[in-house]
PDB file of N, CA and C in Angstrom:
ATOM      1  N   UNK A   1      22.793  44.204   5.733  1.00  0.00           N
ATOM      2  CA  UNK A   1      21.725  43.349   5.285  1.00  0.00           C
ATOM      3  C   UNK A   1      22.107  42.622   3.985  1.00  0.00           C
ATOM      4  N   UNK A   2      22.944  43.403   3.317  1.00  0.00           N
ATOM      5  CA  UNK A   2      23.358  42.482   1.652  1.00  0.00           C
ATOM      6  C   UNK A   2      24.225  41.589   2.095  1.00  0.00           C
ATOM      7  N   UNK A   3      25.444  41.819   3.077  1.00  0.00           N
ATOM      8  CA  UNK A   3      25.974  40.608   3.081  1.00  0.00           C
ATOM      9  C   UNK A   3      25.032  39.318   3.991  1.00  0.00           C
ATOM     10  N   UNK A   4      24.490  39.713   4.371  1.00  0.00           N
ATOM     11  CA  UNK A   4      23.296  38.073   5.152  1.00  0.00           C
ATOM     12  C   UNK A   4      22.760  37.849   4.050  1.00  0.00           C
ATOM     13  N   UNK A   5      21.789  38.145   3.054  1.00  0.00           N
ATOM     14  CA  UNK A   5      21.822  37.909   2.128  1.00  0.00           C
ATOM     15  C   UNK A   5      22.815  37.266   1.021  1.00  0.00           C
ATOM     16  N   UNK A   6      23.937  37.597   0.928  1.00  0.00           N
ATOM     17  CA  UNK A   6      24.967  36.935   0.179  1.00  0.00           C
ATOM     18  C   UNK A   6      25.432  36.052   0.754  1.00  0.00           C
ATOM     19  N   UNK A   7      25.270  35.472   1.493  1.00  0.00           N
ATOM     20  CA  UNK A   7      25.570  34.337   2.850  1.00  0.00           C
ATOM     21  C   UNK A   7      24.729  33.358   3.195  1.00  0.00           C
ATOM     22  N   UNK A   8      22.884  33.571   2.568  1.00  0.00           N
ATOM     23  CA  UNK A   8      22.094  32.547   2.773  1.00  0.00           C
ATOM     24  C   UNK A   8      22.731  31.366   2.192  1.00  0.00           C
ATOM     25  N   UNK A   9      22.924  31.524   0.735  1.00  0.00           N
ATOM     26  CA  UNK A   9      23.399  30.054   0.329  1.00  0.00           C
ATOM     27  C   UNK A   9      24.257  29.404   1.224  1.00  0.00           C
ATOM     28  N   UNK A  10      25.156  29.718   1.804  1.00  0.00           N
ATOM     29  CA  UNK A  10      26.224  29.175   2.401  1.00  0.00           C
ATOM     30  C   UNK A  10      25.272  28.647   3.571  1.00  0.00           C
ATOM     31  N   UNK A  11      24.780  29.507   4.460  1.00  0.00           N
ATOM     32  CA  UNK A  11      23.728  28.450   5.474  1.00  0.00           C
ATOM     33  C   UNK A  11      23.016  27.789   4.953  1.00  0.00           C
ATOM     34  N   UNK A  12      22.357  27.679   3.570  1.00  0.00           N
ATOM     35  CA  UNK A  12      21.265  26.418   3.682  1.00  0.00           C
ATOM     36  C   UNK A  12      22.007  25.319   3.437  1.00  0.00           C
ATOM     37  N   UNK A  13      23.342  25.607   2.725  1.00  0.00           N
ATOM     38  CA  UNK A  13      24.067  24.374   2.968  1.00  0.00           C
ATOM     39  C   UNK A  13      24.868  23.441   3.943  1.00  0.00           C
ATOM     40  N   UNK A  14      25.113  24.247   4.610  1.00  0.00           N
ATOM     41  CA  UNK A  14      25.301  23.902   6.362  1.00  0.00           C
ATOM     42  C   UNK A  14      24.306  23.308   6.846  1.00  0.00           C
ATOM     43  N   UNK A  15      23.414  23.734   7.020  1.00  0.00           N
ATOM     44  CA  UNK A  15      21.532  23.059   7.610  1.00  0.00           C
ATOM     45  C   UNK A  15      21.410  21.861   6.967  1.00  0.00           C
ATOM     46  N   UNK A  16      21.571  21.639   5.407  1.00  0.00           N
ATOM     47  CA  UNK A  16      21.188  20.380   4.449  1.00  0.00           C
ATOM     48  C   UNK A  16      22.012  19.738   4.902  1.00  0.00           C
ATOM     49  N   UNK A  17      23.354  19.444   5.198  1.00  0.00           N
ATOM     50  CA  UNK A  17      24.686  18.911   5.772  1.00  0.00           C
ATOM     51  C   UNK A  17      24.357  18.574   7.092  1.00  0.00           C
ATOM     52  N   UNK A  18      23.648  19.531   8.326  1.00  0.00           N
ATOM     53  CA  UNK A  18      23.373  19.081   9.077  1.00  0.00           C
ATOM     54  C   UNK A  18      22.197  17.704   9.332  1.00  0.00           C
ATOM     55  N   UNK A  19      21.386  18.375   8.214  1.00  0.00           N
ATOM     56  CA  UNK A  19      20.039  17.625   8.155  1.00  0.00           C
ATOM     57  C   UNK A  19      20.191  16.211   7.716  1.00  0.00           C
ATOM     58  N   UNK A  20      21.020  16.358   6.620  1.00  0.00           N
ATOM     59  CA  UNK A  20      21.398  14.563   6.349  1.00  0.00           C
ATOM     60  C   UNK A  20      22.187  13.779   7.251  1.00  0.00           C
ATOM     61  N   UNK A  21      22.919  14.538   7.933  1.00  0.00           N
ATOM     62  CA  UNK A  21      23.265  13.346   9.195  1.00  0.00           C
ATOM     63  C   UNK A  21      22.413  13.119  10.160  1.00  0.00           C
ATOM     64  N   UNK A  22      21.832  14.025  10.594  1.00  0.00           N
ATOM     65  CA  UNK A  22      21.013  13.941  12.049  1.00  0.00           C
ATOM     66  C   UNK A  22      19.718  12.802  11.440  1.00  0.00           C
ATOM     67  N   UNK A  23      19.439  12.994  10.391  1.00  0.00           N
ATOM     68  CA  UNK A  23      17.992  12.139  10.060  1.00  0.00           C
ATOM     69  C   UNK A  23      18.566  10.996   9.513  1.00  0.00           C
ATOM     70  N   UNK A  24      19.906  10.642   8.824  1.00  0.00           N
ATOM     71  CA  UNK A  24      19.857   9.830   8.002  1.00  0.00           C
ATOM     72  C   UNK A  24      19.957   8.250   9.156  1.00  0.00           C
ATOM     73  N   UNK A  25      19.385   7.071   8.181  1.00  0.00           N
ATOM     74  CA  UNK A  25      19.519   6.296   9.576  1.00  0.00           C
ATOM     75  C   UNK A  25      20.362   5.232  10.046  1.00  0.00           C
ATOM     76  N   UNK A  26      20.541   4.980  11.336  1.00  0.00           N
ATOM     77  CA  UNK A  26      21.611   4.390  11.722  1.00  0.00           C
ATOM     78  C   UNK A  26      22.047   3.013  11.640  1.00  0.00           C
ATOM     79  N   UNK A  27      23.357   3.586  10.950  1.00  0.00           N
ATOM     80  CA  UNK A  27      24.274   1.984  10.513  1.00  0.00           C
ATOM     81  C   UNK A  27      24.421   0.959  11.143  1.00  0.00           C
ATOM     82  N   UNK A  28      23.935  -0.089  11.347  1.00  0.00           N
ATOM     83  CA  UNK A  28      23.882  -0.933  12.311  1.00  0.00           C
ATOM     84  C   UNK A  28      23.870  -2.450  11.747  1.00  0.00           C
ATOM     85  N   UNK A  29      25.318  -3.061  12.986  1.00  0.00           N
ATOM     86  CA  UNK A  29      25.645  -4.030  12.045  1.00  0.00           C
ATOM     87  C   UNK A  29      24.834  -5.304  12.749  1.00  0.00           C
ATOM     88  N   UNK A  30      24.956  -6.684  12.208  1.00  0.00           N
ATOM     89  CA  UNK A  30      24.067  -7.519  12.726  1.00  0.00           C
ATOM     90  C   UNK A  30      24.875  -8.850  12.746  1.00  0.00           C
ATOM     91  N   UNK A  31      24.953  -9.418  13.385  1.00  0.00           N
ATOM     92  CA  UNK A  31      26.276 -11.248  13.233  1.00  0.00           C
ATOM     93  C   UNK A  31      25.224 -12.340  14.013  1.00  0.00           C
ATOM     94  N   UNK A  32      25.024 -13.176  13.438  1.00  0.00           N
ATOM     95  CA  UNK A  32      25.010 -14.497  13.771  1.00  0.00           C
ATOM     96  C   UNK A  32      25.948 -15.503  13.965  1.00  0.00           C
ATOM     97  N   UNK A  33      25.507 -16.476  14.685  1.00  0.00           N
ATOM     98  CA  UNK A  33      27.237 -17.129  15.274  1.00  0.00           C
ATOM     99  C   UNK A  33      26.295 -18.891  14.688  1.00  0.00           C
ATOM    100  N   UNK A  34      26.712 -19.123  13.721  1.00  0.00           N
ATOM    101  CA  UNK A  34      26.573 -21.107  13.047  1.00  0.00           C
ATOM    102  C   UNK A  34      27.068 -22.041  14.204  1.00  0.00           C
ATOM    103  N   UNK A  35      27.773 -21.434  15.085  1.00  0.00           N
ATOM    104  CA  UNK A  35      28.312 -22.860  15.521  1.00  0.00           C
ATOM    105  C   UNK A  35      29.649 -22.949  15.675  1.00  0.00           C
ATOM    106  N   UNK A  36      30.250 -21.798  14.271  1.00  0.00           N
ATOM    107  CA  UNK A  36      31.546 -22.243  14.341  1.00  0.00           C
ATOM    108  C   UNK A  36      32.045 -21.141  13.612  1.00  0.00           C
ATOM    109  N   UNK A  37      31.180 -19.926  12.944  1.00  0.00           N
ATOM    110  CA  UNK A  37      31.422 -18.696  12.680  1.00  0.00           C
ATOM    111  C   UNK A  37      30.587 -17.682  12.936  1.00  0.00           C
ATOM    112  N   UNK A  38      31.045 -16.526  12.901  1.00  0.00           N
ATOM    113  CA  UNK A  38      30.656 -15.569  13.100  1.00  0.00           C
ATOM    114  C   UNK A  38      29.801 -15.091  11.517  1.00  0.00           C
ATOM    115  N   UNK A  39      28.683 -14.583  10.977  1.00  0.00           N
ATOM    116  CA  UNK A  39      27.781 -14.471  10.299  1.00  0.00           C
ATOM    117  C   UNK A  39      27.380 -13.069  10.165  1.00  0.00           C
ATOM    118  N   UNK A  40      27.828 -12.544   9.025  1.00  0.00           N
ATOM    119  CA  UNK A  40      27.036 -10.499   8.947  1.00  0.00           C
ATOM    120  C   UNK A  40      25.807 -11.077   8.292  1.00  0.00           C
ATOM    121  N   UNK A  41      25.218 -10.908   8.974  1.00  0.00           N
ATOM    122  CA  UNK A  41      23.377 -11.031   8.259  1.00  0.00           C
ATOM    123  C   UNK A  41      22.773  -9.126   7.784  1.00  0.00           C
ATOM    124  N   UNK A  42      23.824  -8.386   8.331  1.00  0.00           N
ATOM    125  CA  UNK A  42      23.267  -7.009   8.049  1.00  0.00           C
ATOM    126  C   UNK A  42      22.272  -6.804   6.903  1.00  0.00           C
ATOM    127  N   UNK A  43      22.911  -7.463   5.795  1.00  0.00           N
ATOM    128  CA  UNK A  43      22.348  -7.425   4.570  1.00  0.00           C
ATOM    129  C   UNK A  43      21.423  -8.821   4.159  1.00  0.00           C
ATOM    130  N   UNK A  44      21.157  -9.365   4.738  1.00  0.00           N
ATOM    131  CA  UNK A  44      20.691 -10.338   4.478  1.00  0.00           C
ATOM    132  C   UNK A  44      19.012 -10.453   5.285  1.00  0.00           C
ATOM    133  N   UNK A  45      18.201 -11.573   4.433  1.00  0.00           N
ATOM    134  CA  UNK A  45      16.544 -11.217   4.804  1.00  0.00           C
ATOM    135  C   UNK A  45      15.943 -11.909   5.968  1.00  0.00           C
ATOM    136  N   UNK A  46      15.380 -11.909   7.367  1.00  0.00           N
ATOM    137  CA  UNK A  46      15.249 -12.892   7.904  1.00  0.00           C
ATOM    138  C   UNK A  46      13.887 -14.070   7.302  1.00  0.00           C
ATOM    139  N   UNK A  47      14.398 -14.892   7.589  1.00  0.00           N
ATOM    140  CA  UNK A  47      12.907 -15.739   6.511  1.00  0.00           C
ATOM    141  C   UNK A  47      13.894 -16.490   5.194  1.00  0.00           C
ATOM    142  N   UNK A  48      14.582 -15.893   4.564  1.00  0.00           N
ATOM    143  CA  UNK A  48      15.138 -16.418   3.692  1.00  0.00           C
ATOM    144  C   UNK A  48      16.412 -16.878   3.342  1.00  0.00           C
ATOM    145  N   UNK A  49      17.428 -15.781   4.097  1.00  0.00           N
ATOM    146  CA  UNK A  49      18.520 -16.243   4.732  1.00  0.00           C
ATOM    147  C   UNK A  49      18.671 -16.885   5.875  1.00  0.00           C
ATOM    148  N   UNK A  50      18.122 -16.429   6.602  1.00  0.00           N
ATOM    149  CA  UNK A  50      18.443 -17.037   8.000  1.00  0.00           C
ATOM    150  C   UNK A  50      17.143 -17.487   8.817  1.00  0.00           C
ATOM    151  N   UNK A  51      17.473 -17.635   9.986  1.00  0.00           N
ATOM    152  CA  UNK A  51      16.137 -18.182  10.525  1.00  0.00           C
ATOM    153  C   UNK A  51      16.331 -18.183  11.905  1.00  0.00           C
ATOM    154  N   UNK A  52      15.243 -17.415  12.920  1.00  0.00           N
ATOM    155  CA  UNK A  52      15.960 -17.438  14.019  1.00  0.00           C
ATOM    156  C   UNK A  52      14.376 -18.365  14.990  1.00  0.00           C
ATOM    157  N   UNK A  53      15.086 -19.164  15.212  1.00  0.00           N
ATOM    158  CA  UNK A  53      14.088 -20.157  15.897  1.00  0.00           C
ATOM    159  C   UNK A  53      14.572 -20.576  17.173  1.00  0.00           C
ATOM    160  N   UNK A  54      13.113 -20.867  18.209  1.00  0.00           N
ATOM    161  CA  UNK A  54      13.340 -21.103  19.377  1.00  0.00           C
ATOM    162  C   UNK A  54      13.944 -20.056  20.435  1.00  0.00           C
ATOM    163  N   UNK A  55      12.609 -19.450  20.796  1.00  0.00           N
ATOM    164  CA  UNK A  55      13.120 -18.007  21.556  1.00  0.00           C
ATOM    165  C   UNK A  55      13.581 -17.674  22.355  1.00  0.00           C
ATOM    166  N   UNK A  56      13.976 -18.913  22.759  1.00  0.00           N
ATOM    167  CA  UNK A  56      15.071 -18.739  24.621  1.00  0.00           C
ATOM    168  C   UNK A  56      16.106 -18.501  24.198  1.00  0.00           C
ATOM    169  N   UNK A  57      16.711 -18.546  23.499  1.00  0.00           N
ATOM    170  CA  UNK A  57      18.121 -17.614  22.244  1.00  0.00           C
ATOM    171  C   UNK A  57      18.197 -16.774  22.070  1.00  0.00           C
ATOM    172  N   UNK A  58      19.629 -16.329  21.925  1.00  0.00           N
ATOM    173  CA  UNK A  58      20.026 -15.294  21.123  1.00  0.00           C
ATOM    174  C   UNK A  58      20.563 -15.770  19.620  1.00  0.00           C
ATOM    175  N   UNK A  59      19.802 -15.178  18.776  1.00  0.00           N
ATOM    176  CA  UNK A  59      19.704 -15.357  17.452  1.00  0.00           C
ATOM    177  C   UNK A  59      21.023 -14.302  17.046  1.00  0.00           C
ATOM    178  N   UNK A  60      20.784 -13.106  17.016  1.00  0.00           N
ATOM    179  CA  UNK A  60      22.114 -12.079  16.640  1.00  0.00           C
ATOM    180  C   UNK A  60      22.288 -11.384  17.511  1.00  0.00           C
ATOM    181  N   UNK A  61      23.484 -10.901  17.195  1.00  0.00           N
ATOM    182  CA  UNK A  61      24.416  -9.999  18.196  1.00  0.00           C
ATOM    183  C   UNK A  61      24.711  -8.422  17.389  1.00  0.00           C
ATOM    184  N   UNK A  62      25.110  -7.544  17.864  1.00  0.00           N
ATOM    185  CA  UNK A  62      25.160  -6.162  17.152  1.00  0.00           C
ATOM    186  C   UNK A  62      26.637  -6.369  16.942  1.00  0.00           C
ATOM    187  N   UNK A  63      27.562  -7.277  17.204  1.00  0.00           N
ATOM    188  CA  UNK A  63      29.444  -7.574  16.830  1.00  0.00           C
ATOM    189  C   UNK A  63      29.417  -9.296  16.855  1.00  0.00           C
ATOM    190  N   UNK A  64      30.344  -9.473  16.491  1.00  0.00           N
ATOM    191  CA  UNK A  64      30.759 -10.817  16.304  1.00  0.00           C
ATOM    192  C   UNK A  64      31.591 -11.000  17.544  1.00  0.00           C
ATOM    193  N   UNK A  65      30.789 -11.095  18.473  1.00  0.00           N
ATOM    194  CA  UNK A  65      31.147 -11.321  20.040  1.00  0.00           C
ATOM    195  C   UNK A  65      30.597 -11.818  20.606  1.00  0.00           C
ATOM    196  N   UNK A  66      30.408 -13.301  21.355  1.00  0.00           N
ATOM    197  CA  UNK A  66      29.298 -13.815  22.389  1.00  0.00           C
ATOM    198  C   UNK A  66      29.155 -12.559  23.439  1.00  0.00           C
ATOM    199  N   UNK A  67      29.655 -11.623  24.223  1.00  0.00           N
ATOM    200  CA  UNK A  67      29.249 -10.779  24.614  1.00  0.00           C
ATOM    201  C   UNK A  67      28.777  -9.086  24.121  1.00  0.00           C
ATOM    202  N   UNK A  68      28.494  -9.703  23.091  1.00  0.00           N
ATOM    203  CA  UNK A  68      28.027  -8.091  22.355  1.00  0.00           C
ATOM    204  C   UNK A  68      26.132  -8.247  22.166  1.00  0.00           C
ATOM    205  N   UNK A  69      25.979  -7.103  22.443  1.00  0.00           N
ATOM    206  CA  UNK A  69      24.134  -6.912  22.794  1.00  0.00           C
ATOM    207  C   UNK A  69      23.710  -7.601  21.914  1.00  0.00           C
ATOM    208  N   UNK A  70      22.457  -8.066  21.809  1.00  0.00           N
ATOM    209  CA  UNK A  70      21.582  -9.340  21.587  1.00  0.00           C
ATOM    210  C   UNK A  70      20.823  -8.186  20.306  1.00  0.00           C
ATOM    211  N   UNK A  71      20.807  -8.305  19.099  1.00  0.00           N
ATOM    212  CA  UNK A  71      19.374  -7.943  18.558  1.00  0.00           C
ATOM    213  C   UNK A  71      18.488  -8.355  18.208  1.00  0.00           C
ATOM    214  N   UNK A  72      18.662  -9.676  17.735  1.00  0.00           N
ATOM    215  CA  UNK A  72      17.222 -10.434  18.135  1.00  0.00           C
ATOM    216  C   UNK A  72      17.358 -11.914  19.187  1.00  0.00           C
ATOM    217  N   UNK A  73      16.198 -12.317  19.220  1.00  0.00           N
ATOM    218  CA  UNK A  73      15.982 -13.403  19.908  1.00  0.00           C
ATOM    219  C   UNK A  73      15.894 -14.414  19.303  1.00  0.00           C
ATOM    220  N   UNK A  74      15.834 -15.961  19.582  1.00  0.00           N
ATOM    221  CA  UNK A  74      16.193 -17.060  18.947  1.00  0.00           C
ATOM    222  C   UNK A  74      17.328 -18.353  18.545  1.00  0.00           C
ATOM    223  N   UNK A  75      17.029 -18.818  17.965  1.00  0.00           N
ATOM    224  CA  UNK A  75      18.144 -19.835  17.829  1.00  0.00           C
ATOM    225  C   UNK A  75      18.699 -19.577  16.257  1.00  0.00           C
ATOM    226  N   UNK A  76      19.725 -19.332  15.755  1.00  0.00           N
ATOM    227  CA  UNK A  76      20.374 -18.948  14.581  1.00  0.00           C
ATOM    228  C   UNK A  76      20.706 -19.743  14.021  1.00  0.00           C
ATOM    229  N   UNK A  77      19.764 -20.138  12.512  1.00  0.00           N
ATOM    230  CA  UNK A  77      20.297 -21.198  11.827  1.00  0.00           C
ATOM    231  C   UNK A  77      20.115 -20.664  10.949  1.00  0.00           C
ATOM    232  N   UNK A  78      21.580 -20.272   9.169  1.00  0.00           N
ATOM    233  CA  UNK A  78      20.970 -19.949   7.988  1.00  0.00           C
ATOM    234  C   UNK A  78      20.405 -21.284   7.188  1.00  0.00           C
ATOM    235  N   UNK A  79      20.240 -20.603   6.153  1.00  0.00           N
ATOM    236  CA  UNK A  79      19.679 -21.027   5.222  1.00  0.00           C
ATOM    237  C   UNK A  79      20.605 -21.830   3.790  1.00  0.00           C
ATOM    238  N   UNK A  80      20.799 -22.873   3.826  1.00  0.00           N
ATOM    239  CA  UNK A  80      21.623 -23.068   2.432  1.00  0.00           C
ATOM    240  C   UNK A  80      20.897 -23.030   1.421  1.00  0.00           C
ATOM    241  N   UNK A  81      21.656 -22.381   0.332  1.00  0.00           N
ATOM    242  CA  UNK A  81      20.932 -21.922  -0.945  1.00  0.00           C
ATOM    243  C   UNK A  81      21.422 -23.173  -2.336  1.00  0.00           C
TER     244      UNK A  81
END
């Protein structure tokens, strides 16, 4: 029984280790295509950077690939600042 005891610490840190990956949330990248490049909007705001208009489009892609999954809908135009 003393050594499970002398051993909790070591599991709650395993569990916390587990716990921050399983919950933490998922990295996910985002590209818009101008016309003539490929675009990481990941970090960027929709509304202010960019703008995805006209919904029969694909606005972004999850890779900088005309065949990579669609995440939003629209027509992809940024924003010059």
């Amino acid at each position: 029984m003393k050594t499970l005891i002398k051993r909790l610490p070591v599991f709650a840190f395993i569990l916390a280790a587990l716990a921050a990956f399983a919950f933490a949330p998922p990295q996910t990248s985002e590209y818009g295509f101008d016309g003539t490049n490929w675009i990481d909007v990941s970090n960027m705001t929709p509304g202010q950077d960019y703008l995805c208009n006209v919904e029969e489009d694909v606005c972004t892609r999850s890779a900088p690939n005309p065949s990579a999954p669609q995440v939003k809908s629209g027509l992809f135009e940024l924003i010059e600042k």
